[in-house]
C-alpha atoms as a PDB file:
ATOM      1  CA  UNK A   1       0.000   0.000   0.000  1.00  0.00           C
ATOM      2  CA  UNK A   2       1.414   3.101  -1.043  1.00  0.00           C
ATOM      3  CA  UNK A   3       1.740   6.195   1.181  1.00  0.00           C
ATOM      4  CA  UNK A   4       0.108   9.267   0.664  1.00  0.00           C
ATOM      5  CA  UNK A   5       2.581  12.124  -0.775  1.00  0.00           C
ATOM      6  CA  UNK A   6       2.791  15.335   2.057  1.00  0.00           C
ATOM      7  CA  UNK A   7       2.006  18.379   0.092  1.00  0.00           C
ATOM      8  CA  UNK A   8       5.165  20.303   2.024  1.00  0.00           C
ATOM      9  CA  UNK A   9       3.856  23.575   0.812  1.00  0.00           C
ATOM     10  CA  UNK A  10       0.576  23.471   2.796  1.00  0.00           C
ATOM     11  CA  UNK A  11       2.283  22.517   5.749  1.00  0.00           C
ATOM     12  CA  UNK A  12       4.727  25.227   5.271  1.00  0.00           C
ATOM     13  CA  UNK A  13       1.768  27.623   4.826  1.00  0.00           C
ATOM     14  CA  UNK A  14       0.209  26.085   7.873  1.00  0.00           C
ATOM     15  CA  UNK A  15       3.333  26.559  10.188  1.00  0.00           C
ATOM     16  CA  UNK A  16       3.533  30.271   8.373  1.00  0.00           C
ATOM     17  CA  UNK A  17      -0.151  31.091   9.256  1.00  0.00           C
ATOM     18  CA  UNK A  18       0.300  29.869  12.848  1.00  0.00           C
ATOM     19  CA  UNK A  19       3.261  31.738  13.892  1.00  0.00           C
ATOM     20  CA  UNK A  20       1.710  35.198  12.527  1.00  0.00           C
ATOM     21  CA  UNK A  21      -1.328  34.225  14.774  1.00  0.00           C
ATOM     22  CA  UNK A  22       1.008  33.692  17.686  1.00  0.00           C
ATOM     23  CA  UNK A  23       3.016  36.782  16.831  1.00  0.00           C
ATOM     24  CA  UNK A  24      -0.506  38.499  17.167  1.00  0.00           C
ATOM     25  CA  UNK A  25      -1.673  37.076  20.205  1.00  0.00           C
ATOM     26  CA  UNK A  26       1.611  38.292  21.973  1.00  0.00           C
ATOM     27  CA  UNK A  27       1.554  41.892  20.422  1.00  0.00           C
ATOM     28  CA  UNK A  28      -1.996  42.032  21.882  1.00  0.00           C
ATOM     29  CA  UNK A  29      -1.285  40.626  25.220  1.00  0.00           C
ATOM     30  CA  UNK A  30       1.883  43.348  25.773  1.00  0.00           C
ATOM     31  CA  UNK A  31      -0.623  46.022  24.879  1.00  0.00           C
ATOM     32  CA  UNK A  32      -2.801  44.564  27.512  1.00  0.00           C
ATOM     33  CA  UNK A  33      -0.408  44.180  30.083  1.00  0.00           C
ATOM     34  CA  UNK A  34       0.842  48.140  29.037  1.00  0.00           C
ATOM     35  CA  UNK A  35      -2.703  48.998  30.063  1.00  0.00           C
ATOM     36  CA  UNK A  36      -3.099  46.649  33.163  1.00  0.00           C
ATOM     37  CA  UNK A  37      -0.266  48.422  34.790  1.00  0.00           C
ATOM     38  CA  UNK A  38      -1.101  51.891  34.142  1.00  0.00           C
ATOM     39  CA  UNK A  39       1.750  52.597  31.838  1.00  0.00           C
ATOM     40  CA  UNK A  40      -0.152  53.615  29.173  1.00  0.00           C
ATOM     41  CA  UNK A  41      -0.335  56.987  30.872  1.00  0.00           C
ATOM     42  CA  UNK A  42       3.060  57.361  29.990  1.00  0.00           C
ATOM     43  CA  UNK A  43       5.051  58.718  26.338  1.00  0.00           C
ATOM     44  CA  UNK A  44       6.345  55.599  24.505  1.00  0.00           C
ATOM     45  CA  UNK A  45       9.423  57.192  24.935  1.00  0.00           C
ATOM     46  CA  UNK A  46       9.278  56.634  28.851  1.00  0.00           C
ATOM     47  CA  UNK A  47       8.367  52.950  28.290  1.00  0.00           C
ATOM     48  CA  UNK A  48      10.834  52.039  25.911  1.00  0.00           C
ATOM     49  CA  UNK A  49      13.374  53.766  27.957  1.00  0.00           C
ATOM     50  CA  UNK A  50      12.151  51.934  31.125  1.00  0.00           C
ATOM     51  CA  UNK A  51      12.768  48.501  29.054  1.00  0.00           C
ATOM     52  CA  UNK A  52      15.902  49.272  27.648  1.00  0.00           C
ATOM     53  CA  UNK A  53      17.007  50.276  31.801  1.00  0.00           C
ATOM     54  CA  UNK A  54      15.580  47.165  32.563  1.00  0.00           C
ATOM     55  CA  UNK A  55      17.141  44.951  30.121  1.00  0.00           C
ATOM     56  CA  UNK A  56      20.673  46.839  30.558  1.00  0.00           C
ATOM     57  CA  UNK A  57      20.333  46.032  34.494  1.00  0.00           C
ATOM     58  CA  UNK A  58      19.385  42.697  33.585  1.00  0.00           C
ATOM     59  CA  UNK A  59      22.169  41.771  32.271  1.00  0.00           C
ATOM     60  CA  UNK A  60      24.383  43.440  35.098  1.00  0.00           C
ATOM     61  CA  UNK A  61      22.404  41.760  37.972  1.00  0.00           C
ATOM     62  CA  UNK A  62      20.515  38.526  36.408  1.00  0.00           C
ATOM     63  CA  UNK A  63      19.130  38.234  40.193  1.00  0.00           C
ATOM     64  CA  UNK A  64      16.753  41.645  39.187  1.00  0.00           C
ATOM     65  CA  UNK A  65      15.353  39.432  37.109  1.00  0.00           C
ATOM     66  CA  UNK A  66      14.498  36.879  39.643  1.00  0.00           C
ATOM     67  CA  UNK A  67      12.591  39.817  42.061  1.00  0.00           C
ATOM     68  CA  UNK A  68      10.795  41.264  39.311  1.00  0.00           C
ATOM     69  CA  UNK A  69       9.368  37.730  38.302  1.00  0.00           C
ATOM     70  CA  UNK A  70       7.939  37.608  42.020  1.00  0.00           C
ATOM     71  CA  UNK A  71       6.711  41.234  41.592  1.00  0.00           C
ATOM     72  CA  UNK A  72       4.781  40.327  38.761  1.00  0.00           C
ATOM     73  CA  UNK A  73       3.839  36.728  39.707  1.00  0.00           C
ATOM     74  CA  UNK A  74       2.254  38.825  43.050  1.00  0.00           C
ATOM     75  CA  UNK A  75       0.799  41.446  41.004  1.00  0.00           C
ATOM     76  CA  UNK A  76      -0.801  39.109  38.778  1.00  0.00           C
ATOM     77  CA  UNK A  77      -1.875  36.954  41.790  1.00  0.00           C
ATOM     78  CA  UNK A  78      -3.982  40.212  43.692  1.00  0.00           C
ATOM     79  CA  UNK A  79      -5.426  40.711  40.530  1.00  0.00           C
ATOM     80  CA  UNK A  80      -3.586  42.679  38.335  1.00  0.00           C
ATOM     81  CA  UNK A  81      -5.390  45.794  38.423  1.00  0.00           C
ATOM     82  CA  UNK A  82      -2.849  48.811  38.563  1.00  0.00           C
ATOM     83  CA  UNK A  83      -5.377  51.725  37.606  1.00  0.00           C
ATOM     84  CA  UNK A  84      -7.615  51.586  40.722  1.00  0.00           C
ATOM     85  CA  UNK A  85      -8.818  55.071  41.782  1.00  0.00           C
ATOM     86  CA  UNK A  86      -7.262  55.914  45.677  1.00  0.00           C
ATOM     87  CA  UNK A  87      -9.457  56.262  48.825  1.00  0.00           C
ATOM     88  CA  UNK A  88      -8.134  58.934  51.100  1.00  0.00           C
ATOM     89  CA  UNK A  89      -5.315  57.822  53.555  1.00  0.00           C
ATOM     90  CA  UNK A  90      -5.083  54.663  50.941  1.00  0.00           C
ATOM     91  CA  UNK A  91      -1.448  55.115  49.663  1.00  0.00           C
ATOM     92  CA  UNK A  92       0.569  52.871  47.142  1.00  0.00           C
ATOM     93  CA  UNK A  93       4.075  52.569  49.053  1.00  0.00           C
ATOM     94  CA  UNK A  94       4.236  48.694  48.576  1.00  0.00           C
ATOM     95  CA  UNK A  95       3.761  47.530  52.257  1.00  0.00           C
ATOM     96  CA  UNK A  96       3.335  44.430  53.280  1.00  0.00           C
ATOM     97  CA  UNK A  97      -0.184  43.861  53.562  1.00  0.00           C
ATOM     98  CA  UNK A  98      -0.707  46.205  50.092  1.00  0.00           C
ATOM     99  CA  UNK A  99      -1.299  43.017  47.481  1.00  0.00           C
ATOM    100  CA  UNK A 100       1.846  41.602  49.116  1.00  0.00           C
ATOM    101  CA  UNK A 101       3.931  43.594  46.825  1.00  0.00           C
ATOM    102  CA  UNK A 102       7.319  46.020  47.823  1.00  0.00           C
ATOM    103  CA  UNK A 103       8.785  48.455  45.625  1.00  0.00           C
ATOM    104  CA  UNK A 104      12.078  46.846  44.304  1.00  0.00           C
ATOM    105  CA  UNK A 105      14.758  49.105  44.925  1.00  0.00           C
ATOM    106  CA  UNK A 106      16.159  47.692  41.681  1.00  0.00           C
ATOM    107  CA  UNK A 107      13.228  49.623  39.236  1.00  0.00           C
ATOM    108  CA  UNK A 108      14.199  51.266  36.212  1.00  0.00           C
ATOM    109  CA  UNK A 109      13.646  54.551  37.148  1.00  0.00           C
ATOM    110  CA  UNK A 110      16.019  56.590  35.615  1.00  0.00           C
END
């Protein structure tokens, strides 16, 4: 019994069509997760420079990597909601007991 010939070009096309939809998916996801933290309020400028700080200091202490992962993983785990209007005497200093989260001394904020 002879075996069906793989038409290589539709798979190719396949494989093509999939990665642009995964491409996609992550462009819109970053643009969500822009929004979910509130930096949207800032110039792209100030985000891309913030990156850029953050991937320069990455590479001089890999261990900045490691405390922003728990950041997120706890900002992700209280909800994820950055843009949440203040109550008065409510303040965002990153005690314990604030969504579990502490300001890392180690932000890009330059």
């Amino acid at each position: 019994m002879a075996r069906k010939p793989r038409d290589f070009n539709a798979e190719l096309q396949a494989f093509m069509d999939k990665a642009k939809k995964v491409k996609s998916q992550k462009t819109v996801q970053l643009g969500e997760l822009v929004q979910v933290v509130g930096a949207d309020a800032m110039s792209m400028e100030a985000i891309a420079g913030a990156l850029l700080a953050a991937i320069e200091q990455s590479k001089k202490t890999p261990e900045a990597v490691a405390r922003w992962t728990e950041r997120g993983h706890a900002f992700f785990q209280a909800g994820g909601r950055r843009g949440k209007k203040q109550t008065p005497g409510d303040t965002d200093e990153g005690t314990p007991g604030h969504n579990g989260t502490a300001p890392a001394p180690d932000r890009a904020a330059q």
